[in-house]
C-alpha atoms as a PDB file:
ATOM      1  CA  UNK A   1       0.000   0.000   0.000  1.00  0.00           C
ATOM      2  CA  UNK A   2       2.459   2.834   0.772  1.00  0.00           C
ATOM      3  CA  UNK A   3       4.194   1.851  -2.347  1.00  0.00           C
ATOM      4  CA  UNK A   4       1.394   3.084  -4.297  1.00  0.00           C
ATOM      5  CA  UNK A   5       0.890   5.841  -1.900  1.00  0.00           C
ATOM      6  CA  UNK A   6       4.415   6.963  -2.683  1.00  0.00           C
ATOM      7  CA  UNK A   7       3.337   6.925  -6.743  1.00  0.00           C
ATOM      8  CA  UNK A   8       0.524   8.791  -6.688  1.00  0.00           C
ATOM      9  CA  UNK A   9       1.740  11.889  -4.188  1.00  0.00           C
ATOM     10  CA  UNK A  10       4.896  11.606  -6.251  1.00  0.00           C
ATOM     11  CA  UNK A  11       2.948  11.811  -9.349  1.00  0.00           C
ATOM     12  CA  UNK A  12       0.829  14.838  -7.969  1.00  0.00           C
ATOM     13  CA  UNK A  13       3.863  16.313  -6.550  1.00  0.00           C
ATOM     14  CA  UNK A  14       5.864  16.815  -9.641  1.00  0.00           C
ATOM     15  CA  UNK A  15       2.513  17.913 -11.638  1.00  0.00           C
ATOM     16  CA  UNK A  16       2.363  20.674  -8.992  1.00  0.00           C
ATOM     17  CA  UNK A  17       6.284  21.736  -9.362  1.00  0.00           C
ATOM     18  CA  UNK A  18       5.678  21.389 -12.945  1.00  0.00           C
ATOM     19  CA  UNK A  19       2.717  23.403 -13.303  1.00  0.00           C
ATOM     20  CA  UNK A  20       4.621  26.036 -10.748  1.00  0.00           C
ATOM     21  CA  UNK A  21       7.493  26.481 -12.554  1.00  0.00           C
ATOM     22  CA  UNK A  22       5.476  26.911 -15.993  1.00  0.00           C
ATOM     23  CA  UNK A  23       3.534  29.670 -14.574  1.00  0.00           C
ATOM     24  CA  UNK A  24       7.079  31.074 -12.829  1.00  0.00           C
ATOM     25  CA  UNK A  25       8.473  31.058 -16.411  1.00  0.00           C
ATOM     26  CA  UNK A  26       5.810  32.679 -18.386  1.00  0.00           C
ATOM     27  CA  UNK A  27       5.806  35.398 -15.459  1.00  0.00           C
ATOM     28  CA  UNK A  28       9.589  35.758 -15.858  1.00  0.00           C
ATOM     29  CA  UNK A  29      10.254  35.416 -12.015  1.00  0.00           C
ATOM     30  CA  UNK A  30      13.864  35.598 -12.063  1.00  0.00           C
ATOM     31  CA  UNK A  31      15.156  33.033  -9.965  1.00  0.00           C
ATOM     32  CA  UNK A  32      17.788  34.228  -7.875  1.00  0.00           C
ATOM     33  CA  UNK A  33      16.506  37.253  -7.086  1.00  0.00           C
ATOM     34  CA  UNK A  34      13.463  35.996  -6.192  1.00  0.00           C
ATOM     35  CA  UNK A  35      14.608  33.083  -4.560  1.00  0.00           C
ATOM     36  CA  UNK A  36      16.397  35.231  -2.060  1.00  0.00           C
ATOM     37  CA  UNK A  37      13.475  37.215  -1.181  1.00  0.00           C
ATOM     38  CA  UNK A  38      11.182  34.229  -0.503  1.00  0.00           C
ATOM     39  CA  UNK A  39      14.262  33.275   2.010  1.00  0.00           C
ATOM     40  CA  UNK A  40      14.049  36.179   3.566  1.00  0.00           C
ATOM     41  CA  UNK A  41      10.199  36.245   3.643  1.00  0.00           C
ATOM     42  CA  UNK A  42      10.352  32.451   5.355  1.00  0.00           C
ATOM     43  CA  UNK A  43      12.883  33.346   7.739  1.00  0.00           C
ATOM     44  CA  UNK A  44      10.715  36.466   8.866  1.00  0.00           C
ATOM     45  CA  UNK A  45       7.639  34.182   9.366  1.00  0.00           C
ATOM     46  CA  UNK A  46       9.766  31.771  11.228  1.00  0.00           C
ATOM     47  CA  UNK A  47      11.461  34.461  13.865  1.00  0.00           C
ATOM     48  CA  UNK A  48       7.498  35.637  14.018  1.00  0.00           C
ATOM     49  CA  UNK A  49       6.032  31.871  14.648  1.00  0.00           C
ATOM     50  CA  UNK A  50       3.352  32.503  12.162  1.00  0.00           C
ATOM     51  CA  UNK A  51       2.490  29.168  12.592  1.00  0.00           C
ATOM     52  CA  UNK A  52       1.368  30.097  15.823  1.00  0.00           C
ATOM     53  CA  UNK A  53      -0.121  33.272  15.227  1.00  0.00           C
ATOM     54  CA  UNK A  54      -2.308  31.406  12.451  1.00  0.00           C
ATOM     55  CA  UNK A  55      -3.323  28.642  15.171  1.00  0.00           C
ATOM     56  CA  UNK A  56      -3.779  31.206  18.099  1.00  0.00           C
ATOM     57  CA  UNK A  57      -6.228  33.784  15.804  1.00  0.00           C
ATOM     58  CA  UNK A  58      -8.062  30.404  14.077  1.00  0.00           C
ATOM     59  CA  UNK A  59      -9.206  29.117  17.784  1.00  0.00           C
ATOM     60  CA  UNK A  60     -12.454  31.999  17.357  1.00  0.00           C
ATOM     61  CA  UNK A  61     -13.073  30.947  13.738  1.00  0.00           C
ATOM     62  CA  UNK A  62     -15.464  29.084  12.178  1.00  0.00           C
ATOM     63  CA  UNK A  63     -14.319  26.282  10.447  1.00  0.00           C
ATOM     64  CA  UNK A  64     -15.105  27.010   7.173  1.00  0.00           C
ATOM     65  CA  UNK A  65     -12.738  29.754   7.782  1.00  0.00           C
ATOM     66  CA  UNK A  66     -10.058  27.479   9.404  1.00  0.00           C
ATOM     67  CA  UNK A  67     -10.138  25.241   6.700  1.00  0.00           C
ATOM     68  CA  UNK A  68     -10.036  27.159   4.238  1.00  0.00           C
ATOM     69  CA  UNK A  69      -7.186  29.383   5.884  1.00  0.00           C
ATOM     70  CA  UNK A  70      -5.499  26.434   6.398  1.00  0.00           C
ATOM     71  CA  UNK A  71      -5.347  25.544   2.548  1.00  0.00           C
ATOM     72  CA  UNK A  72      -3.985  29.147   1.744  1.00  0.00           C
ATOM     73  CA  UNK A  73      -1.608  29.080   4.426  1.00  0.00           C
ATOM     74  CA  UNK A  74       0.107  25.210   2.968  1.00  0.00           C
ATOM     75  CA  UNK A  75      -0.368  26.563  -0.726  1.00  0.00           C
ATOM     76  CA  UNK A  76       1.508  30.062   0.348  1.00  0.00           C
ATOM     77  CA  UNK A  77       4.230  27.761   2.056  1.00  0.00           C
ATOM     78  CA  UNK A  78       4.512  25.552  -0.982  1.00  0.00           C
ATOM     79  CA  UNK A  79       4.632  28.595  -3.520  1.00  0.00           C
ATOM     80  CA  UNK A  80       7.982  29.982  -0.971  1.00  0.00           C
ATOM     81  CA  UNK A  81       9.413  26.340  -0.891  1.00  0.00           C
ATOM     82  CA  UNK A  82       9.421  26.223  -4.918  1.00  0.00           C
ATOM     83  CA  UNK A  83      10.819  29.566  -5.470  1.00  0.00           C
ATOM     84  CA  UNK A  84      13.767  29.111  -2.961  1.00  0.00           C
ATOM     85  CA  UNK A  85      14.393  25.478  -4.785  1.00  0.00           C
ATOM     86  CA  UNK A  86      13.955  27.023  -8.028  1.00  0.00           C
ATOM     87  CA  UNK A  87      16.925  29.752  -6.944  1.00  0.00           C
ATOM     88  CA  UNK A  88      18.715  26.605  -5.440  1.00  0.00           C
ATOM     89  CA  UNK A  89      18.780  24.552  -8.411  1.00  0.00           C
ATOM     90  CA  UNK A  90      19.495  27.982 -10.623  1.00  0.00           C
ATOM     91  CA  UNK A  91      22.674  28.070  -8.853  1.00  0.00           C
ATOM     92  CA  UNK A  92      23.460  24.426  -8.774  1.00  0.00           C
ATOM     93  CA  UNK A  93      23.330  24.522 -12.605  1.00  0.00           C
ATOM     94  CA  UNK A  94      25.647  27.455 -12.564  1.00  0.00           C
ATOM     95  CA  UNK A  95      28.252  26.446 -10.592  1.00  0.00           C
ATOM     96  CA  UNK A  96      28.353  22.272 -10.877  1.00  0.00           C
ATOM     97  CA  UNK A  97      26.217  21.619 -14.052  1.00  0.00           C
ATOM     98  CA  UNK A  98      27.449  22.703 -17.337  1.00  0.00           C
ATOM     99  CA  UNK A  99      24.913  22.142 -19.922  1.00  0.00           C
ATOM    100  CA  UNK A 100      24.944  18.640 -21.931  1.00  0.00           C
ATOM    101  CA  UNK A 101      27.190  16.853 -18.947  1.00  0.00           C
ATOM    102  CA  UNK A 102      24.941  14.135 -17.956  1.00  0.00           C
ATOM    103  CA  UNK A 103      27.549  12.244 -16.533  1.00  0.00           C
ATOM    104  CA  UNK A 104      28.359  14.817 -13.983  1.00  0.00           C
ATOM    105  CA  UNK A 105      24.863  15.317 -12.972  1.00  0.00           C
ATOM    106  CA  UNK A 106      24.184  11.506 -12.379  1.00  0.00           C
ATOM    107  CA  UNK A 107      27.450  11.517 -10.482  1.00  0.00           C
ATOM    108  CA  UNK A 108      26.231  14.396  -8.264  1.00  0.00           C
ATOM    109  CA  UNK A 109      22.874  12.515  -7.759  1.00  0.00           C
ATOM    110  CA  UNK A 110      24.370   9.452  -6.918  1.00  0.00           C
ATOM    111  CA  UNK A 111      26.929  11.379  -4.598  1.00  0.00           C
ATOM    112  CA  UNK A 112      23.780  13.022  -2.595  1.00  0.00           C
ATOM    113  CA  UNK A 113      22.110  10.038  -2.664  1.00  0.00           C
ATOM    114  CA  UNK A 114      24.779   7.641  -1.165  1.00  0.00           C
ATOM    115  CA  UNK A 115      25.138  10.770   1.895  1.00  0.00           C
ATOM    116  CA  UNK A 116      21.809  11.073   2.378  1.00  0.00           C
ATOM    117  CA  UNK A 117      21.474   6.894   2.668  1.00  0.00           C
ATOM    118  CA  UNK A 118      24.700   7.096   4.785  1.00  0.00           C
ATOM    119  CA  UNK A 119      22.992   9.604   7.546  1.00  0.00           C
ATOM    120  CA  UNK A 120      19.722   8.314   7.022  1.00  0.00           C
ATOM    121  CA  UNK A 121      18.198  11.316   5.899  1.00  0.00           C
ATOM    122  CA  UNK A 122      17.477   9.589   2.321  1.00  0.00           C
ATOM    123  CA  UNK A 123      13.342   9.522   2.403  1.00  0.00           C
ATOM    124  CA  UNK A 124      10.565   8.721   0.709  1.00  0.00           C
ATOM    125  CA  UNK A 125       7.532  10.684  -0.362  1.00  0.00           C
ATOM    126  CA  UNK A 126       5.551   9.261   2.159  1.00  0.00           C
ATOM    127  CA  UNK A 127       8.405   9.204   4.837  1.00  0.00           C
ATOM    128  CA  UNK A 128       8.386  12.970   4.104  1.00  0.00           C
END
């Protein structure tokens, strides 16, 4: 069962980054830039515990409200996480990934991988 759990939020997860970074693209969000600025932006929410602040003001709501609040709240989180990997893998393929060297990149993989696997920190979907 949680193998086919792991296919189908994989599947949904990469139709979500793919449809993200489409829309990103044809919006010409630069990614460094931006990527920065959603840093910034998490690490302000962090040092303010929005989390908290969202669960403290949602205790007098109805919960319509909460749930729906809820939603925005993961989606807004989701749209950061993207746009601070998307200025992650920007530089990646700037400083380690020179276009057309698919060895190198399946090295790299295989590198992270194998650390990730060694400090078991390598997870699935699911595991996530």
């Amino acid at each position: 069962f949680m193998v086919a759990l792991d296919l189908v939020t994989g599947f949904f997860c990469i139709c979500f980054w793919m449809m993200s970074w489409s829309c990103f693209d044809r919006l010409k969000v630069t990614e460094i830039r931006c990527g920065c600025a959603m840093g910034i932006i998490v690490l302000l929410v962090v040092a303010a515990e929005g989390h908290r602040l969202l669960e403290m003001a949602s205790e007098r709501w109805h919960r319509v409200v909460v749930a729906l609040a809820s939603r925005v709240w993961t989606l807004c989180l989701a749209i950061l996480s993207l746009l601070i990997w998307r200025a992650a893998f920007a530089v990646v393929y700037w400083l380690l990934l020179p276009p057309k060297d698919n060895l190198r990149a399946l090295l790299l993989a295989a590198l992270g991988s194998s650390v990730l696997v060694a400090v078991g920190r390598f997870r699935s979907i699911c595991d996530a």
